[in-house]
PDB file of N, CA and C in Angstrom:
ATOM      1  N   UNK A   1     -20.032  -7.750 -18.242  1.00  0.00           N
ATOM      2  CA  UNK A   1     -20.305  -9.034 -18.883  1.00  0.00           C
ATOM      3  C   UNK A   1     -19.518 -10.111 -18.146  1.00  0.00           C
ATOM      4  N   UNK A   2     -20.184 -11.442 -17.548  1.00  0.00           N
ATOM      5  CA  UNK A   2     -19.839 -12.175 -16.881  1.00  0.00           C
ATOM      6  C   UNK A   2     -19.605 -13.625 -17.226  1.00  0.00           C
ATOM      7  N   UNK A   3     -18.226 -13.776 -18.858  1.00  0.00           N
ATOM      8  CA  UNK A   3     -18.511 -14.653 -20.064  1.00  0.00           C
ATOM      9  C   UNK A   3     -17.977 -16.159 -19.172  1.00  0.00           C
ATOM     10  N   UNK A   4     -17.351 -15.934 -17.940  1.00  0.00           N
ATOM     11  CA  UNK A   4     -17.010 -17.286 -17.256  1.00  0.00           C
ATOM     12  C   UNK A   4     -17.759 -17.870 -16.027  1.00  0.00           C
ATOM     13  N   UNK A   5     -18.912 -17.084 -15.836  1.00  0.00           N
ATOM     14  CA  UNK A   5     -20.155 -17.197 -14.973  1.00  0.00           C
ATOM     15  C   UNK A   5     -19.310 -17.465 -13.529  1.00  0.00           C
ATOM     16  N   UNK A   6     -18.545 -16.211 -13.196  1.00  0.00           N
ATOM     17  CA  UNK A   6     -17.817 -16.065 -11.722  1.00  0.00           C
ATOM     18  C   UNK A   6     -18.654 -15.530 -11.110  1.00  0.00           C
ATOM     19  N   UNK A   7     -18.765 -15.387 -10.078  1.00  0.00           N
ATOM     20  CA  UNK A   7     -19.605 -14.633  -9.098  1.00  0.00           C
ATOM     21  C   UNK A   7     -18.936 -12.960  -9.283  1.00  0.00           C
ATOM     22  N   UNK A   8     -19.227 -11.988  -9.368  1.00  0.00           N
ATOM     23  CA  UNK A   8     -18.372 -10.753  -9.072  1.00  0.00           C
ATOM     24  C   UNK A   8     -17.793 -10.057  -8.169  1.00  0.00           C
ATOM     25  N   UNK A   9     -17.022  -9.738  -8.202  1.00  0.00           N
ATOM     26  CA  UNK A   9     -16.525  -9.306  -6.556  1.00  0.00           C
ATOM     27  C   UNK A   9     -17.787  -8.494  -5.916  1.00  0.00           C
ATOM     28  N   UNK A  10     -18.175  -8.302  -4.927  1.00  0.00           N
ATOM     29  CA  UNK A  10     -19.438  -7.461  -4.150  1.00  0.00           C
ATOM     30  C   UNK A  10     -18.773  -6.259  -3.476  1.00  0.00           C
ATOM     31  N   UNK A  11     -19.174  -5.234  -4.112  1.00  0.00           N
ATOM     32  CA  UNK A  11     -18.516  -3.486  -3.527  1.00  0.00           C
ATOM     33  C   UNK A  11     -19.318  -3.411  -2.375  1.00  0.00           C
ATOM     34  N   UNK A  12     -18.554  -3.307  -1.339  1.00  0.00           N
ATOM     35  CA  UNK A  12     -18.175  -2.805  -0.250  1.00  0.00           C
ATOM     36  C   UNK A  12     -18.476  -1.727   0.026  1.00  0.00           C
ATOM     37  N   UNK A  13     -18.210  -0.384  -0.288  1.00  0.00           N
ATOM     38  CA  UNK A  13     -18.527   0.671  -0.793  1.00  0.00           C
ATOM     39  C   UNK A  13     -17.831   1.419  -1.251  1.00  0.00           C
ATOM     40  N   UNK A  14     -18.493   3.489  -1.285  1.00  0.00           N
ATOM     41  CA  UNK A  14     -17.756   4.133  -2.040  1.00  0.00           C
ATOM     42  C   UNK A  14     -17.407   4.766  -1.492  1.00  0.00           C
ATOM     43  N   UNK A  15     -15.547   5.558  -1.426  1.00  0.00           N
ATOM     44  CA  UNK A  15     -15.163   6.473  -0.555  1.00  0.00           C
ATOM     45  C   UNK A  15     -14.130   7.222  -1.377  1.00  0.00           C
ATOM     46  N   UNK A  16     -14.245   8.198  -1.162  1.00  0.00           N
ATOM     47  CA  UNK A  16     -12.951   9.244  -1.641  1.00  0.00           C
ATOM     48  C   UNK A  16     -11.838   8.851  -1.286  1.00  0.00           C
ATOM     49  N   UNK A  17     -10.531   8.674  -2.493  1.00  0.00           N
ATOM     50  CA  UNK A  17      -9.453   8.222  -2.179  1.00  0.00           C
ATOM     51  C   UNK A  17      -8.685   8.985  -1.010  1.00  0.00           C
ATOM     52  N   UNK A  18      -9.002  10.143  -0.715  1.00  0.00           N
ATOM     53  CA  UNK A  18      -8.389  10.467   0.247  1.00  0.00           C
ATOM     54  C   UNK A  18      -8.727   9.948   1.681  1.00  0.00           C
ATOM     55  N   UNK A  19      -9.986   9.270   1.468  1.00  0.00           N
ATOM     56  CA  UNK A  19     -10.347   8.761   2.698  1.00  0.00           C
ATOM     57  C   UNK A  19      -9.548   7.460   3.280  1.00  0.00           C
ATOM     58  N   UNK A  20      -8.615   6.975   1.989  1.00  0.00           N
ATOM     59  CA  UNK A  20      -7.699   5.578   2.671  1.00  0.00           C
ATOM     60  C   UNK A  20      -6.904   6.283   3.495  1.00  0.00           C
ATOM     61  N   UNK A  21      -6.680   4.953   4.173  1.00  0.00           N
ATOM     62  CA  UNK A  21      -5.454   5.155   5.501  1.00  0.00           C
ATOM     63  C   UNK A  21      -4.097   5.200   4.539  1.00  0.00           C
ATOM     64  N   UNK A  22      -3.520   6.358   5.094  1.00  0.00           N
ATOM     65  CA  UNK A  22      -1.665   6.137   4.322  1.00  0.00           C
ATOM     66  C   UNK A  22      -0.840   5.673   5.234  1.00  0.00           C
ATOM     67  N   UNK A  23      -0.734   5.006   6.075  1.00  0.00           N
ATOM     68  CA  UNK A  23       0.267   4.701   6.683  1.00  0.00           C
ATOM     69  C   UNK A  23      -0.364   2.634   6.914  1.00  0.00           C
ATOM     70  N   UNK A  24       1.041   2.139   6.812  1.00  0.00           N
ATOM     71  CA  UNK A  24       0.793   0.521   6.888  1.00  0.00           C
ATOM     72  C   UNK A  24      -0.191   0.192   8.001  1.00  0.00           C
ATOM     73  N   UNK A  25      -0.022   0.286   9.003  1.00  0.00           N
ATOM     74  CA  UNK A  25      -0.846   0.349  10.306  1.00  0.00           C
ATOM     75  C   UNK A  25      -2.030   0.046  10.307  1.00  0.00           C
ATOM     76  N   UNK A  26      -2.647   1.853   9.525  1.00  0.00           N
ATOM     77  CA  UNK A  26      -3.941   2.115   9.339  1.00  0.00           C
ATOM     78  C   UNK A  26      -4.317   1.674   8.229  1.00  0.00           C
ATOM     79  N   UNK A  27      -3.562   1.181   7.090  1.00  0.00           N
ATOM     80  CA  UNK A  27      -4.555   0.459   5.950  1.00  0.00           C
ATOM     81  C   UNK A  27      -4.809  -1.051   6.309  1.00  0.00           C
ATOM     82  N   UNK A  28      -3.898  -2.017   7.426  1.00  0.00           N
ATOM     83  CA  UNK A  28      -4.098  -3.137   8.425  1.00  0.00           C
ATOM     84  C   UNK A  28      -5.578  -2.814   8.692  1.00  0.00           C
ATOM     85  N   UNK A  29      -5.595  -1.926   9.649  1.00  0.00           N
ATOM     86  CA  UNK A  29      -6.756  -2.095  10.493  1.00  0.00           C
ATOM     87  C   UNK A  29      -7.770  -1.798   9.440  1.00  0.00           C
ATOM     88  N   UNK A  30      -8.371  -0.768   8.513  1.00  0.00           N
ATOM     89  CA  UNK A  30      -8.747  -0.719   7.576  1.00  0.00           C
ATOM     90  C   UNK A  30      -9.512  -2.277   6.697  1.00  0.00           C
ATOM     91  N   UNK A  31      -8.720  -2.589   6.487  1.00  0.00           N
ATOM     92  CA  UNK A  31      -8.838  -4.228   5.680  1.00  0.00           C
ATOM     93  C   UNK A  31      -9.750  -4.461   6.508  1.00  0.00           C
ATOM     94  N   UNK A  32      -9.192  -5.025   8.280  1.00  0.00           N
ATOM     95  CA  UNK A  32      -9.838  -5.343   9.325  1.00  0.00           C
ATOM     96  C   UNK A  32     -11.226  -5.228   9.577  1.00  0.00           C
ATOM     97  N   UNK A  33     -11.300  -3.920   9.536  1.00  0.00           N
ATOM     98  CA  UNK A  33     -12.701  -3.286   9.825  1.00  0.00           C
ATOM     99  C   UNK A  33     -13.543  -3.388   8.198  1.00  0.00           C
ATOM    100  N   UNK A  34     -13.174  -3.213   7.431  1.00  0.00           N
ATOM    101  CA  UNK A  34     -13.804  -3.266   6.101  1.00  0.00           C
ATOM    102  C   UNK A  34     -14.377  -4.856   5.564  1.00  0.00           C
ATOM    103  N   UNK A  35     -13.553  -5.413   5.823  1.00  0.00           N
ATOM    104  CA  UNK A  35     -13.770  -6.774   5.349  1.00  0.00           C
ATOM    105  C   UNK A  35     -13.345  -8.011   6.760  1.00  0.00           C
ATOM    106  N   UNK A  36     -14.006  -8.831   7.682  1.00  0.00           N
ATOM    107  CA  UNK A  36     -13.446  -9.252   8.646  1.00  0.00           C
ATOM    108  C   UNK A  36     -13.219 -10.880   8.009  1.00  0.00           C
ATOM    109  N   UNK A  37     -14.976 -10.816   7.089  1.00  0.00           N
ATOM    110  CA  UNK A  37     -14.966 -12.473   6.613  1.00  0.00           C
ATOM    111  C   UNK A  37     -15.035 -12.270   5.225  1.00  0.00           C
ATOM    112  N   UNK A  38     -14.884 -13.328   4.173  1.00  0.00           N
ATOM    113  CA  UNK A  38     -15.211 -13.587   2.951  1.00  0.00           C
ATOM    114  C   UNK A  38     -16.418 -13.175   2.799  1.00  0.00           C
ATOM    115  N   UNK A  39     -16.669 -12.381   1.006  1.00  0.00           N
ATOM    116  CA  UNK A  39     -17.624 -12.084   0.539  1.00  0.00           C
ATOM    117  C   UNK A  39     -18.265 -12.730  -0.597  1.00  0.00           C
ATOM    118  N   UNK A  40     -17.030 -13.413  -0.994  1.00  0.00           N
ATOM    119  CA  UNK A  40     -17.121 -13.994  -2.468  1.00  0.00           C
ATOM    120  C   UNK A  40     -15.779 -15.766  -2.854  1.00  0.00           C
ATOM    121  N   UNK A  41     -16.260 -16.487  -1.589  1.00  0.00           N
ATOM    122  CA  UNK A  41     -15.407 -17.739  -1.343  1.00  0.00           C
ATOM    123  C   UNK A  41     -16.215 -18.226  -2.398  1.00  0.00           C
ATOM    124  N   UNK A  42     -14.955 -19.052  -3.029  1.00  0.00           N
ATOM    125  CA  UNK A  42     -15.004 -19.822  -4.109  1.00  0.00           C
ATOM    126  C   UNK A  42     -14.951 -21.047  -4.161  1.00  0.00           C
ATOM    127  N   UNK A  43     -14.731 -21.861  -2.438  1.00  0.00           N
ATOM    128  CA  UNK A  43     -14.037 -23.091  -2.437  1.00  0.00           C
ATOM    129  C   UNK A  43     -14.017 -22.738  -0.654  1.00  0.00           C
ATOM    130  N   UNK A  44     -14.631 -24.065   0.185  1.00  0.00           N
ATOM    131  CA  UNK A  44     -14.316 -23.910   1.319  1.00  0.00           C
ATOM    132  C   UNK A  44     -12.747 -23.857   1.835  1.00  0.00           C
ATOM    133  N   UNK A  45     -12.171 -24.309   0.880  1.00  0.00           N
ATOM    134  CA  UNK A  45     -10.999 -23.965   1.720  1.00  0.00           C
ATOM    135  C   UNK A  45     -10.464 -22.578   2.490  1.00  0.00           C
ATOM    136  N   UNK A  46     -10.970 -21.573   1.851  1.00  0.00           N
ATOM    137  CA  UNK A  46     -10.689 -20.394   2.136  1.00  0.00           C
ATOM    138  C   UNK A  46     -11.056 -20.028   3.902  1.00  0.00           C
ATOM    139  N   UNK A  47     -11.535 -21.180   4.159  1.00  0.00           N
ATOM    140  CA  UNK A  47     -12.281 -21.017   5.696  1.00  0.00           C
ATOM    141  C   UNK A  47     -13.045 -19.507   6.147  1.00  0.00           C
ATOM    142  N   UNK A  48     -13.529 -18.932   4.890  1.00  0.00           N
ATOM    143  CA  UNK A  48     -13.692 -17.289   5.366  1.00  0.00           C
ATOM    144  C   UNK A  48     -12.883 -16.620   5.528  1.00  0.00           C
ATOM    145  N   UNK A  49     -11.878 -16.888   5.291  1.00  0.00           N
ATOM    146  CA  UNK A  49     -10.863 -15.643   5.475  1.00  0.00           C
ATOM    147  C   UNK A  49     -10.445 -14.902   4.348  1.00  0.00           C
ATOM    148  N   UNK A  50     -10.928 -13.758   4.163  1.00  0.00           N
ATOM    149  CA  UNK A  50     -10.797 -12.764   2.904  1.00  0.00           C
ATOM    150  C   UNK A  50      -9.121 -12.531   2.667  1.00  0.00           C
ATOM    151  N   UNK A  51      -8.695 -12.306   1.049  1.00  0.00           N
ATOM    152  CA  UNK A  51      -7.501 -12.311   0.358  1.00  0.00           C
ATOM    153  C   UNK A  51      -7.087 -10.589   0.889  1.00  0.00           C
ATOM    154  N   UNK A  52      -8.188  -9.803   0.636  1.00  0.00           N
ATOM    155  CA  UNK A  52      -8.063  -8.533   0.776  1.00  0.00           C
ATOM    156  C   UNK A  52      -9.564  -7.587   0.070  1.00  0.00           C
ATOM    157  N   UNK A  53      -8.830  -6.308  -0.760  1.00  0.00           N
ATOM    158  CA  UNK A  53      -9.995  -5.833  -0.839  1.00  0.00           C
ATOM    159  C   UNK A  53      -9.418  -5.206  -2.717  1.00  0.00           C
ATOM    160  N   UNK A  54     -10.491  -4.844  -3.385  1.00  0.00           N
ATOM    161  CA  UNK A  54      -9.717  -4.441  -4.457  1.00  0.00           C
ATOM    162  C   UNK A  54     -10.396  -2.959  -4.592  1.00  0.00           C
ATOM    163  N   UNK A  55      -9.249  -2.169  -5.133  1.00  0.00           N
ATOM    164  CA  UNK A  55      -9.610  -1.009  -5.294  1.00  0.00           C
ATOM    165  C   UNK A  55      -9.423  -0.304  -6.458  1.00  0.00           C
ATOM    166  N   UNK A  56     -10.526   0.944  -6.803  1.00  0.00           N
ATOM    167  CA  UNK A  56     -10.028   1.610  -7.885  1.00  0.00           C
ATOM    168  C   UNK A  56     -10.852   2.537  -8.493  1.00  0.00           C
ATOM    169  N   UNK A  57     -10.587   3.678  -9.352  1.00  0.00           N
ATOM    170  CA  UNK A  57     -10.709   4.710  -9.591  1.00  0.00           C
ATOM    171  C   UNK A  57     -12.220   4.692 -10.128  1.00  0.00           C
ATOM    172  N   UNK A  58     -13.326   5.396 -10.014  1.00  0.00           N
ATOM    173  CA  UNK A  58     -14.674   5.513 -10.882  1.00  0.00           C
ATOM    174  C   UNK A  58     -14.467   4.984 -12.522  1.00  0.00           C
ATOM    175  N   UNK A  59     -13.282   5.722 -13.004  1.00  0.00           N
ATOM    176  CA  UNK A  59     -13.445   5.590 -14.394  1.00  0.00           C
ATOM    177  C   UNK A  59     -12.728   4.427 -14.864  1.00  0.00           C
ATOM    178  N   UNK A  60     -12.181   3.732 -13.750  1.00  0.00           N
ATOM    179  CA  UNK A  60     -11.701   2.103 -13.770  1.00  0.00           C
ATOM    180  C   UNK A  60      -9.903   3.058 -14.682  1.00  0.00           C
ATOM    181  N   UNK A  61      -9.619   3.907 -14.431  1.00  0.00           N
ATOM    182  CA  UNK A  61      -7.937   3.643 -15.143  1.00  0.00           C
ATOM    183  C   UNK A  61      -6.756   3.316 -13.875  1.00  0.00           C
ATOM    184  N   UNK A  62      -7.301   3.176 -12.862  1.00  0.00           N
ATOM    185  CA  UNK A  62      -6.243   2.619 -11.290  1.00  0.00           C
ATOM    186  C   UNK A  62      -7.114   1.661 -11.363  1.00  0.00           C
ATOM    187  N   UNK A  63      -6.870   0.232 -11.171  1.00  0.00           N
ATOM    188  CA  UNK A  63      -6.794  -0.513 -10.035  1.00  0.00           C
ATOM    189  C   UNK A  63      -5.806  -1.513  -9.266  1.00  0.00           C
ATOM    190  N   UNK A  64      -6.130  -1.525  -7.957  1.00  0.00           N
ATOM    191  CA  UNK A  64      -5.413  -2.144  -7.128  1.00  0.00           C
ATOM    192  C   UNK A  64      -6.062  -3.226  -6.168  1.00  0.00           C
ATOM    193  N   UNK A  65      -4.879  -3.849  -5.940  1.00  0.00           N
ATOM    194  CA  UNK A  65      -5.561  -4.741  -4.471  1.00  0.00           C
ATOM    195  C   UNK A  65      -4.681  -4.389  -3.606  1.00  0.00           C
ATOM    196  N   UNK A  66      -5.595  -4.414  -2.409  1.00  0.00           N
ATOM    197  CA  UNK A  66      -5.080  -4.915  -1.128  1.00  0.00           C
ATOM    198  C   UNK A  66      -4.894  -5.690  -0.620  1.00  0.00           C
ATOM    199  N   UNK A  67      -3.460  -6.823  -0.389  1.00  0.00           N
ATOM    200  CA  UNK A  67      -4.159  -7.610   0.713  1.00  0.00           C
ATOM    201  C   UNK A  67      -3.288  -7.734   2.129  1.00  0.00           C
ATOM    202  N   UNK A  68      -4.806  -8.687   2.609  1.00  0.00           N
ATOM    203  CA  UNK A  68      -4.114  -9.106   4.294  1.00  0.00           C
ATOM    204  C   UNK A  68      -2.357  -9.427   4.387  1.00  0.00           C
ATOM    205  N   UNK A  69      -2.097 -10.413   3.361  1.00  0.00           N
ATOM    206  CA  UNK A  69      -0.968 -10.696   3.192  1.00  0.00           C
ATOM    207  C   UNK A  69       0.229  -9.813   3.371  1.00  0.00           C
ATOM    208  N   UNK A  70       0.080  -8.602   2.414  1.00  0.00           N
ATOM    209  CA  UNK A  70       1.310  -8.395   2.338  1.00  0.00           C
ATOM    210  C   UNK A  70       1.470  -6.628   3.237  1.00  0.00           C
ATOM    211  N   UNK A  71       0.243  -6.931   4.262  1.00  0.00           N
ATOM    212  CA  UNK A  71       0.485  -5.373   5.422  1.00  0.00           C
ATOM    213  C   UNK A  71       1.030  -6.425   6.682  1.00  0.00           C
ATOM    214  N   UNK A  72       0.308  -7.865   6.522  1.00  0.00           N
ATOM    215  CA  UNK A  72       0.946  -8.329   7.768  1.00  0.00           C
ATOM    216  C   UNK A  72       2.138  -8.700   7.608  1.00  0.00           C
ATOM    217  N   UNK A  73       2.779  -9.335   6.422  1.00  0.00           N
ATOM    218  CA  UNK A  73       4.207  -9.526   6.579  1.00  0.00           C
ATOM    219  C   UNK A  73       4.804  -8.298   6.627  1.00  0.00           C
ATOM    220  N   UNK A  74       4.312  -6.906   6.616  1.00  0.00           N
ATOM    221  CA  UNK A  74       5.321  -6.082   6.488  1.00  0.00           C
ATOM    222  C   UNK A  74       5.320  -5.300   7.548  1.00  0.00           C
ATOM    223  N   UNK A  75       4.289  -5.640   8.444  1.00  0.00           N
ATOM    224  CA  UNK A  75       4.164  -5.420   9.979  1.00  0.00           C
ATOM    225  C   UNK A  75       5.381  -6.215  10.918  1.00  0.00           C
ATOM    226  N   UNK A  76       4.947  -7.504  10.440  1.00  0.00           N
ATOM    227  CA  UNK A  76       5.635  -8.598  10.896  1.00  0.00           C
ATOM    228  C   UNK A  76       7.510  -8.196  11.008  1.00  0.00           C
ATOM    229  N   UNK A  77       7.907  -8.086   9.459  1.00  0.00           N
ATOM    230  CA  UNK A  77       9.288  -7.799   9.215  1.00  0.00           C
ATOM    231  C   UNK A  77       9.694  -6.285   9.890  1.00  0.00           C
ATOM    232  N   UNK A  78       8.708  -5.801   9.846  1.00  0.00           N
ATOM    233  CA  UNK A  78       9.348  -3.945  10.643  1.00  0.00           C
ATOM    234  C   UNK A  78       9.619  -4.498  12.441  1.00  0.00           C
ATOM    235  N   UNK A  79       8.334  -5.245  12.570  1.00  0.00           N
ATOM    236  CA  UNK A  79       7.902  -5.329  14.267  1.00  0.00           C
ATOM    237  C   UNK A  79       9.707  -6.138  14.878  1.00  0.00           C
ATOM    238  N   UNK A  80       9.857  -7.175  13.799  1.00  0.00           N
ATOM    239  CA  UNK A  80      10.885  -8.310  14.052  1.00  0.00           C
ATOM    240  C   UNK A  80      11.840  -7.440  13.987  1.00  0.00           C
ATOM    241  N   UNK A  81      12.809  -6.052  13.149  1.00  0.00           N
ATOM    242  CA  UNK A  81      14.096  -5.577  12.766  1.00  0.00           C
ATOM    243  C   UNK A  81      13.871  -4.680  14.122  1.00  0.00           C
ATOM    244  N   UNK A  82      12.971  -3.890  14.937  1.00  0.00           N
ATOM    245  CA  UNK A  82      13.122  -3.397  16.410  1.00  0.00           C
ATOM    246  C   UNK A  82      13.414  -4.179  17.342  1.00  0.00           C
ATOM    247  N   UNK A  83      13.253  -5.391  17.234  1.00  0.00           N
ATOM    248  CA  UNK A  83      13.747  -6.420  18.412  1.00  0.00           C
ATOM    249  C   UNK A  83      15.229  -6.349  18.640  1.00  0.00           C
TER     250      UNK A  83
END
């Protein structure tokens, strides 16, 4: 039921949780390859660039998001403490 007439998020598809990437890296590239542009911009500002992806269990008792945000800062902060 759609009582604030939002658009709905658009599934992407369906995959066995074991099929996510476990390591930061591979859930990066993941996002990457899964989602490159916006599916569901609300406001040009977003210039196409997707938040992330949301995820979660068939019977809806997990869900989660992913986003771009917080694999690249944590790419970012690992990549920066080897310098």
């Amino acid at each position: 039921l759609n009582m604030v007439n939002l658009p709905r998020v658009p599934v992407l598809s369906k995959i066995n949780g074991t099929e996510l990437p476990t390591t930061i890296d591979g859930m990066y590239d993941f996002l990457h390859n899964t989602i490159p542009t916006t599916l569901s911009a609300l406001d040009d500002k977003a210039k196409g660039i997707p938040e992330g992806v949301v995820i979660r269990t068939a019977n809806r008792d997990k869900i989660a998001k992913i986003r771009f945000q917080d694999y690249g800062n944590t790419i970012r902060r690992r990549d920066n403490a080897k310098k």
